[in-house]
Protein backbone atom coordinates (compact mmCIF):
# COMPACT_ATOMS: atom_id res chain seq x y z
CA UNK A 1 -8.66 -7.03 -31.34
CA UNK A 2 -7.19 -8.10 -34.80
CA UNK A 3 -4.03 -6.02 -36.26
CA UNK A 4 -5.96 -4.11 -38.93
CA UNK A 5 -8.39 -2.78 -36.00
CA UNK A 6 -5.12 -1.45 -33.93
CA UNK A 7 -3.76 0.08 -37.06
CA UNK A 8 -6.73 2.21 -37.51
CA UNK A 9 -5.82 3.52 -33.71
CA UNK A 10 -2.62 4.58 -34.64
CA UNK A 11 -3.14 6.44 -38.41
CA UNK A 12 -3.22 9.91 -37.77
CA UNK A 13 -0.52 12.59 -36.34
CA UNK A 14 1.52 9.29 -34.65
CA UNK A 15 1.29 6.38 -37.50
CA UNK A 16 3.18 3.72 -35.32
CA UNK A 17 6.11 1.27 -37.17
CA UNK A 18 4.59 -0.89 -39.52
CA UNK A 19 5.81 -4.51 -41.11
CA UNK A 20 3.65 -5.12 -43.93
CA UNK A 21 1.43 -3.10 -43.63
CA UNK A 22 0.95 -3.46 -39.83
CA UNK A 23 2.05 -2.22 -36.13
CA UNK A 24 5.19 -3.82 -34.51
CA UNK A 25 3.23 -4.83 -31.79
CA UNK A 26 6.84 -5.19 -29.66
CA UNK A 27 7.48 -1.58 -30.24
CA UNK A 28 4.32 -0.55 -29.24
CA UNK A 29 4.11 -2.07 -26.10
CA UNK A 30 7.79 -1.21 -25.14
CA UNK A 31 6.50 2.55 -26.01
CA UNK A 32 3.52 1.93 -23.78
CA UNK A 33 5.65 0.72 -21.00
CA UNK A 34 8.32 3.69 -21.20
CA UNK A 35 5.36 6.02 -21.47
CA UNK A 36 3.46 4.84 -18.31
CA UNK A 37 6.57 4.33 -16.16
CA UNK A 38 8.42 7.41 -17.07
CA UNK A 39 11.65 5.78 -17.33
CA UNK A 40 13.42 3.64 -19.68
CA UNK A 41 15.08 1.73 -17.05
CA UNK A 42 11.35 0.71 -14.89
CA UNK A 43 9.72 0.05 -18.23
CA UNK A 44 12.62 -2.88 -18.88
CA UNK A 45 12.45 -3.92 -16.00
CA UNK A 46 8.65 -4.78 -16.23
CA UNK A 47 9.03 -6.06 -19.55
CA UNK A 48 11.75 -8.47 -18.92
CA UNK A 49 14.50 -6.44 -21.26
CA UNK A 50 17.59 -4.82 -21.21
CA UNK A 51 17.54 -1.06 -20.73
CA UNK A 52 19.66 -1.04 -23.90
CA UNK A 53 16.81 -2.86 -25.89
CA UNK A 54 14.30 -0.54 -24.60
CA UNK A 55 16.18 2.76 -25.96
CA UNK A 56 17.30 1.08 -28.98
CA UNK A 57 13.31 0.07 -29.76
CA UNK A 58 11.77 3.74 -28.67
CA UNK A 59 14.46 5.25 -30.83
CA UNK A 60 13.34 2.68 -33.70
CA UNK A 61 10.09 4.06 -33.15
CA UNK A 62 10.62 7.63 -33.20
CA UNK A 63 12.89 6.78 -36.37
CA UNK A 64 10.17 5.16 -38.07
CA UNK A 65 7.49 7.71 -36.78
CA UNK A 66 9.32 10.54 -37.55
CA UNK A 67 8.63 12.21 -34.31
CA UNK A 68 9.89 12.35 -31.16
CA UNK A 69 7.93 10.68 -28.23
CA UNK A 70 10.02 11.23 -25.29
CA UNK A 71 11.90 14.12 -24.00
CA UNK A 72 14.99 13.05 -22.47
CA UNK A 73 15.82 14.08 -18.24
CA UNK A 74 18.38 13.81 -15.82
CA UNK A 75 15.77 11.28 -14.00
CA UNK A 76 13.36 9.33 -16.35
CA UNK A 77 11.75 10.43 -19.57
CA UNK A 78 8.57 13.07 -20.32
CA UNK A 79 5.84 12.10 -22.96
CA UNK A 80 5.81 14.65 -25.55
CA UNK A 81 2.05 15.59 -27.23
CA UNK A 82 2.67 12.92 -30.04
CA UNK A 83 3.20 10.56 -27.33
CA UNK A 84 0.30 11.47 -25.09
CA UNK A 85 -1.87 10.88 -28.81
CA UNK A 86 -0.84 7.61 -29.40
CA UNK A 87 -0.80 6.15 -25.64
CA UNK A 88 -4.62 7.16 -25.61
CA UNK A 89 -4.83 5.86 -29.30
CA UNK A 90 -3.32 2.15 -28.32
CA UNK A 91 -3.64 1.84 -24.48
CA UNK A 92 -7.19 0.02 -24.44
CA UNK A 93 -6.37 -2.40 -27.43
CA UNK A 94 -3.07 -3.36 -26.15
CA UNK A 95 -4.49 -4.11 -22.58
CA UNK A 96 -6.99 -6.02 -24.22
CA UNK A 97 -4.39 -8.38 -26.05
CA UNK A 98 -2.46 -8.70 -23.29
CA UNK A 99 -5.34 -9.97 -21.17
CA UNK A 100 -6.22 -12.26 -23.91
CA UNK A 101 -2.59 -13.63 -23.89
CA UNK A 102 -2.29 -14.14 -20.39
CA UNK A 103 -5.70 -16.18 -20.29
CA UNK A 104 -3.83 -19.10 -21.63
CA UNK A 105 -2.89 -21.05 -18.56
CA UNK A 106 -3.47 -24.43 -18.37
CA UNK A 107 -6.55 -26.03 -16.45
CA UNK A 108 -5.42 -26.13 -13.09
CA UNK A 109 -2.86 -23.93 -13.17
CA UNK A 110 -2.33 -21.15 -10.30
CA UNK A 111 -2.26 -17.96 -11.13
CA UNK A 112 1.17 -15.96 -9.63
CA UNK A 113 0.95 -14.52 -6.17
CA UNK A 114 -0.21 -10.72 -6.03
CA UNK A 115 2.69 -8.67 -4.89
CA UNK A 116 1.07 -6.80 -2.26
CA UNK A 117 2.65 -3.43 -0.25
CA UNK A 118 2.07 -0.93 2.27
CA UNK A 119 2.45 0.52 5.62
CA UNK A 120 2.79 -2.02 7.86
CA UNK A 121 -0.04 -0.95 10.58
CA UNK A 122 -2.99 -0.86 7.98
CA UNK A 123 -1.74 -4.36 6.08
CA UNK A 124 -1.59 -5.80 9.79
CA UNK A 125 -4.88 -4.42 11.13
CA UNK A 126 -7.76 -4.49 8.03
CA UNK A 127 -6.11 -5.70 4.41
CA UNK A 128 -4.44 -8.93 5.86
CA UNK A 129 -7.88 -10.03 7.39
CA UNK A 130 -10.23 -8.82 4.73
CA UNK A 131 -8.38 -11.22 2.82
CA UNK A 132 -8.61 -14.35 4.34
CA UNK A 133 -11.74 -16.00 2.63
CA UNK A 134 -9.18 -15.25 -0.64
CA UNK A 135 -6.58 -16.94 0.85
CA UNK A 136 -8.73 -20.26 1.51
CA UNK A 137 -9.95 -19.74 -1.74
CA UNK A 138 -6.48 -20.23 -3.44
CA UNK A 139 -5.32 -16.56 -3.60
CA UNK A 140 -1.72 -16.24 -3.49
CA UNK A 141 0.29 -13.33 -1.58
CA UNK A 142 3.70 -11.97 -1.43
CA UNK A 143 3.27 -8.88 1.44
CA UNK A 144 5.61 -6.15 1.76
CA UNK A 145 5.74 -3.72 4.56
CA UNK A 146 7.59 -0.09 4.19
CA UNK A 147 7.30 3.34 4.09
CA UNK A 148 4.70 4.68 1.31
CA UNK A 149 7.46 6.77 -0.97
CA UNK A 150 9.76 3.82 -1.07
CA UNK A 151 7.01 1.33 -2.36
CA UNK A 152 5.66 3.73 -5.00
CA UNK A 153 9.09 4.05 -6.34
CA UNK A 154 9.65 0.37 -6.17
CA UNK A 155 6.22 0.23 -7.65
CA UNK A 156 7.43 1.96 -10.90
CA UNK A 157 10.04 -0.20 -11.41
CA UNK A 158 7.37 -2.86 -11.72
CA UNK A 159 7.91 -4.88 -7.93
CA UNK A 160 4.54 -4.81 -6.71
CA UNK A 161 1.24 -5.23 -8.07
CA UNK A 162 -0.60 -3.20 -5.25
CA UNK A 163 0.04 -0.62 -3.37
CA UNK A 164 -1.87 0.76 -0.05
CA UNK A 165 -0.51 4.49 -0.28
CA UNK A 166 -0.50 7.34 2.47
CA UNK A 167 -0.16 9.63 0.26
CA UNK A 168 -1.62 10.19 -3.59
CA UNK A 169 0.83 9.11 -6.34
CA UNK A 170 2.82 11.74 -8.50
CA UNK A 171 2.79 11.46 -11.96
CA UNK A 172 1.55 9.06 -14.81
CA UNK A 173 3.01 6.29 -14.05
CA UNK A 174 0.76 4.78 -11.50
CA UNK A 175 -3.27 4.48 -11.50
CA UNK A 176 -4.60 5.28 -8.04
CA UNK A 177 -8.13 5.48 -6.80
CA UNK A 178 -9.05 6.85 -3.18
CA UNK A 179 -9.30 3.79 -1.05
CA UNK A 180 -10.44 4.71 2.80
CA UNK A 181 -10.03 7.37 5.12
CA UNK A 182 -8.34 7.42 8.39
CA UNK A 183 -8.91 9.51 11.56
CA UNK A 184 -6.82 10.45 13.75
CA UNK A 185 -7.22 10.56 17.26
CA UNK A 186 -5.10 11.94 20.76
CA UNK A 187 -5.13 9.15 23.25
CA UNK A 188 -3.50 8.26 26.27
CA UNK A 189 -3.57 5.60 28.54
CA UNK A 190 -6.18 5.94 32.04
CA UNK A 191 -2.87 6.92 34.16
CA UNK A 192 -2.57 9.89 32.00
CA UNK A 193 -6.19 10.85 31.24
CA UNK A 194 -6.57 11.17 34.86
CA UNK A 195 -4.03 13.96 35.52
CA UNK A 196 -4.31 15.95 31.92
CA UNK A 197 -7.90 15.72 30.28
CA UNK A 198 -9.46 18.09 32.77
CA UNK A 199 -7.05 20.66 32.18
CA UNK A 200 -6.87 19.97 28.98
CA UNK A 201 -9.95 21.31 27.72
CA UNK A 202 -9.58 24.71 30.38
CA UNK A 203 -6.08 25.28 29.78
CA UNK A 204 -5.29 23.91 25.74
CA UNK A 205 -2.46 21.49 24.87
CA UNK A 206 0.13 23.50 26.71
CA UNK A 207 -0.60 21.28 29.66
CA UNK A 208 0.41 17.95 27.68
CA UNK A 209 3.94 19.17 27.63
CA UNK A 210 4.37 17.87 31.20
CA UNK A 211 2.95 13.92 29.65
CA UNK A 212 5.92 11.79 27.11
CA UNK A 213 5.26 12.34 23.89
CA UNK A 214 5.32 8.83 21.97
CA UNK A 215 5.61 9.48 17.83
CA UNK A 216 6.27 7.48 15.10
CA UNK A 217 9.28 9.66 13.20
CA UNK A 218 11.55 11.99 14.78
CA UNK A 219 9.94 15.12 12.80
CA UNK A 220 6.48 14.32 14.31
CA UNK A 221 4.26 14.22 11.08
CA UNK A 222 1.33 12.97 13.01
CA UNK A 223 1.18 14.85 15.59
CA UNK A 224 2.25 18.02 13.82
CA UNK A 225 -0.85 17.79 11.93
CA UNK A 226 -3.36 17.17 14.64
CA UNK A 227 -1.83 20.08 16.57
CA UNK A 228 -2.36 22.36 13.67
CA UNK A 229 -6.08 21.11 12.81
CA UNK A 230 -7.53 20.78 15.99
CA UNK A 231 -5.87 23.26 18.00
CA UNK A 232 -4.44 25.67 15.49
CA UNK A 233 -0.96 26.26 17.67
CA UNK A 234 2.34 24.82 16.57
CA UNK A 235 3.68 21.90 18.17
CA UNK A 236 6.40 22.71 20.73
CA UNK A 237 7.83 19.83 22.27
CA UNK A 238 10.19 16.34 21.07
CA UNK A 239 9.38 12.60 21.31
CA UNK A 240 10.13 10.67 24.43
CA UNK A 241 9.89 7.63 22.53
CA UNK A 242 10.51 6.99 18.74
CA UNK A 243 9.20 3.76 16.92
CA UNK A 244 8.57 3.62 13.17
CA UNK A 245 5.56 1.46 13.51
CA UNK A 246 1.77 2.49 14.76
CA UNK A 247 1.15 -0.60 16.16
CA UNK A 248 4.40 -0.33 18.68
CA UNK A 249 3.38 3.49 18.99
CA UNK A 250 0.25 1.88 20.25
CA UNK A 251 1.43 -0.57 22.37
CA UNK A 252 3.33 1.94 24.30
CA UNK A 253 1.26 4.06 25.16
CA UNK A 254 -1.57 1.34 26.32
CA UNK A 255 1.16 0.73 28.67
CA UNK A 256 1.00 3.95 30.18
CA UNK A 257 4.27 6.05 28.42
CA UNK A 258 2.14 8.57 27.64
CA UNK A 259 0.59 9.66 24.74
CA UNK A 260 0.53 10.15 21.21
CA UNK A 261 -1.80 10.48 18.18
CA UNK A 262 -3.05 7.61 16.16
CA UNK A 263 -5.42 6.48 13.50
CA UNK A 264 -8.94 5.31 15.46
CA UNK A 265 -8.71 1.89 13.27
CA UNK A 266 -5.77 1.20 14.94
CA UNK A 267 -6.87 1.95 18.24
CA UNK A 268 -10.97 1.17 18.19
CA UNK A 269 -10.16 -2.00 20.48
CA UNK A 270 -8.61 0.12 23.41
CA UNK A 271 -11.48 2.48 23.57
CA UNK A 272 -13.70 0.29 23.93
CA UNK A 273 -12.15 -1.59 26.62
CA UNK A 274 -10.74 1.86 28.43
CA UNK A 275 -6.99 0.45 27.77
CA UNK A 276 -6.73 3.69 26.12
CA UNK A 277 -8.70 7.27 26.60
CA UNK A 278 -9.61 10.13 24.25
CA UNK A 279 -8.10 13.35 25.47
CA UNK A 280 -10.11 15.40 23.13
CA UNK A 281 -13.28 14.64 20.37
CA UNK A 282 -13.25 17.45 18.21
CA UNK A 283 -16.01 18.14 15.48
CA UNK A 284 -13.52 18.04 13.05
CA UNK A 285 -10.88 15.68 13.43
CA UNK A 286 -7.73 15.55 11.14
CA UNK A 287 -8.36 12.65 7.88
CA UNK A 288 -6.18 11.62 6.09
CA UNK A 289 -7.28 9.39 2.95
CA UNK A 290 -5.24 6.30 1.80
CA UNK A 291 -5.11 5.33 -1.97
CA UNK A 292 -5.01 2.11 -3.41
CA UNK A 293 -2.40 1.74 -6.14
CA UNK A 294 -1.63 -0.10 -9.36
CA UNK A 295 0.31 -0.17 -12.53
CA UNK A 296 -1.85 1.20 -15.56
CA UNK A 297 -3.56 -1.42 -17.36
CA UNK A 298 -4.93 -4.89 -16.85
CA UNK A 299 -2.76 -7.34 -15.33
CA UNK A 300 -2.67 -10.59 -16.72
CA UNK A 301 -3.05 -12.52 -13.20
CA UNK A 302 -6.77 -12.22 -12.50
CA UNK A 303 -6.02 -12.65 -8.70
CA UNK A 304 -4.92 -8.95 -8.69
CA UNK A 305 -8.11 -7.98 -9.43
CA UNK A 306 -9.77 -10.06 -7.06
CA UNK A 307 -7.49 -9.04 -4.10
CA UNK A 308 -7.72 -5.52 -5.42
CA UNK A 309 -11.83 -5.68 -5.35
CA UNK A 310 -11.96 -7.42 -2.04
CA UNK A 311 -9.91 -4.61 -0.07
CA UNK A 312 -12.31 -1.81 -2.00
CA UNK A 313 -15.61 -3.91 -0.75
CA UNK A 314 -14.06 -4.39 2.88
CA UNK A 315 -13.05 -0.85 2.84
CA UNK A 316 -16.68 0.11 1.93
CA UNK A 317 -18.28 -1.88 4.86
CA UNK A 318 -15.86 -0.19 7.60
C-alpha cells in the first residue's frame, strides 16, 4: 500500500497530518492505537511510547486536522464521529503495512512466543493439548492463567495476544469471535447419588440442602445460574468448600464432599467411569459460550494466527 493510496483514505471530513504532501504515518498509527484501546495510557504501552508522546501526537493531530478525535474521561478516551471516519478510512491499510513490516525477519529466525490467557480449567483441559502438534512444530507460548475481567483489562493494555474469555468483551477495544460453548452439569460423587437422586427428582432441589455444597466463588455464580435455569427457584444455601479453580472443585467432589455444578468438558472422564454421577439431565441445560479474544488488527507474529486457528479448528471437532 504506497503513501499516495493511504492519502486517498484519509481526504474527506478527517484529512489526516500531512508532510509533503503525505500522511504522518507515526501519527496515524498512534491515533489508531488510542482509538482501538480507548486509552492513551494502553495505546503507549503497546506502541512502546511514553504516555506523554502519545497525547502530545493525538493533540498534533487534532491540531493539524482541525477536529477533535477523542473526547476526554475520567477513565480512558471516547472516539468522536470524525474519529470513528477515519479509523474505518485507515484501519485496513495500516494493518496491511504493518504486516508487511513485520515480515522482515531473517531466515531462520523465530517468531516471538504468543502470549496466551485464560481461565485456568479450560487452558488445562482442551487449549493446552490442542496445541501440542504446534508446539513440536516450533510454536512458542507464554500461558497465563486468571480470572476473565482481569485478563481483558490486561489485554487492553497490550499483555496478551489471546484471550479465552467467559464472558463477551465490552467495548472497541478488543475483537472477539464466539469460540465454544460449555454445559453445565450437577454432579456428585456415587456416595451422594445414592442417598439424593431419587428424591431429587420427587421432591426438587430442596433435598440437596442436606449434601455440602462445593463452589468455585463465595457468591456461587455457577450454581446460582443452574438453579435458576433448570429449576427456576433461588438458591438457598452457602458453600461447604470454596476453591477458585474447576479442576480442584472437581477433584473434591470425585472424592465424595459432595456436590457442585461444573462444565461437562471438565468432567466427561468421571461419567464415564462412574467417579462422578449426574443428579439431573434436563432438556435444557444452562450454556454458557466462551469467546476467543484479540487485539484489533493483524499481528505481526504469524504464530498468533496459527495458535489462534488451531484452538477455533479443535473447538469445532469437540
Amino acid at each position: 500500500m504506497s503513501h499516495n493510496s493511504l492519502a486517498g483514505l484519509v481526504d474527506g471530513g478527517a484529512s489526516a497530518a500531512t508532510v509533503s504532501g503525505l500522511p504522518d504515518l507515526n501519527l496515524l498509527r498512534t491515533f489508531l492505537a488510542v482509538y482501538r484501546f480507548g486509552s492513551f495510557t494502553a495505546a503507549a504501552h503497546a506502541l512502546g511510547l511514553s504516555q506523554p508522546t502519545v497525547t502530545t501526537q493525538i493533540r498534533n493531530l487534532e491540531r493539524q486536522t482541525q477536529r477533535e478525535l477523542f473526547e476526554r474521561r475520567p477513565r480512558g478516551v471516547a472516539p468522536t464521529s470524525v474519529a470513528d471516519e477515519l479509523a474505518a478510512r485507515i484501519a485496513g491499510p495500516l494493518d496491511e503495512l504493518g504486516v508487511a513490516a513485520g515480515n522482515g525477519m531473517a531466515d531462520g529466525a523465530r517468531a516471538e512466543p504468543v502470549h496466551l490467557a485464560g481461565p485456568a480449567e479450560m487452558l488445562s483441559v482442551f487449549a493446552l493439548p490442542a496445541l501440542g502438534s504446534l508446539i513440536a512444530d516450533g510454536v512458542r507460548l507464554r500461558v497465563t492463567m486468571g480470572l476473565t475481567e482481569p485478563l481483558l483489562d490486561e489485554m487492553r493494555a497490550g499483555r496478551y495476544d489471546l484471550v479465552i474469555s467467559t464472558t463477551r468483551p465490552r467495548g472497541r477495544s478488543l475483537a472477539w469471535a464466539p469460540f465454544a460453548d460449555e454445559e453445565f452439569v450437577l454432579v456428585a460423587a456415587p456416595v451422594w447419588a445414592d442417598r439424593v437422586k431419587g428424591s431429587l427428582a420427587t421432591e426438587g432441589p430442596g433435598v440437596l440442602h442436606t449434601v455440602p455444597l462445593v463452589s468455585y466463588a463465595e457468591d456461587l455464580p455457577i450454581v446460582r445460574r443452574y438453579w435458576r435455569h433448570v429449576f427456576g427457584k433461588r438458591l438457598n444455601c452457602t458453600a461447604a468448600v470454596t476453591v477458585p479453580d474447576l479442576r480442584a472443585v472437581l477433584s473434591t467432589v470425585v472424592g465424595g464432599a459432595g456436590f457442585s455444578v461444573v462444565p461437562r468438558y471438565l468432567c466427561q472422564a468421571q461419567l464415564a467411569s462412574g467417579a462422578l454421577v449426574l443428579l439431573n439431565d434436563p432438556e435444557d441445560p444452562p450454556i454458557n459460550t466462551g469467546y476467543l479474544v484479540q487485539r484489533p488488527g493483524v499481528s505481526t507474529n504469524p504464530d498468533v494466527d496459527r495458535v489462534r486457528d488451531h484452538l477455533v479448528e479443535a473447538a469445532r471437532g469437540c
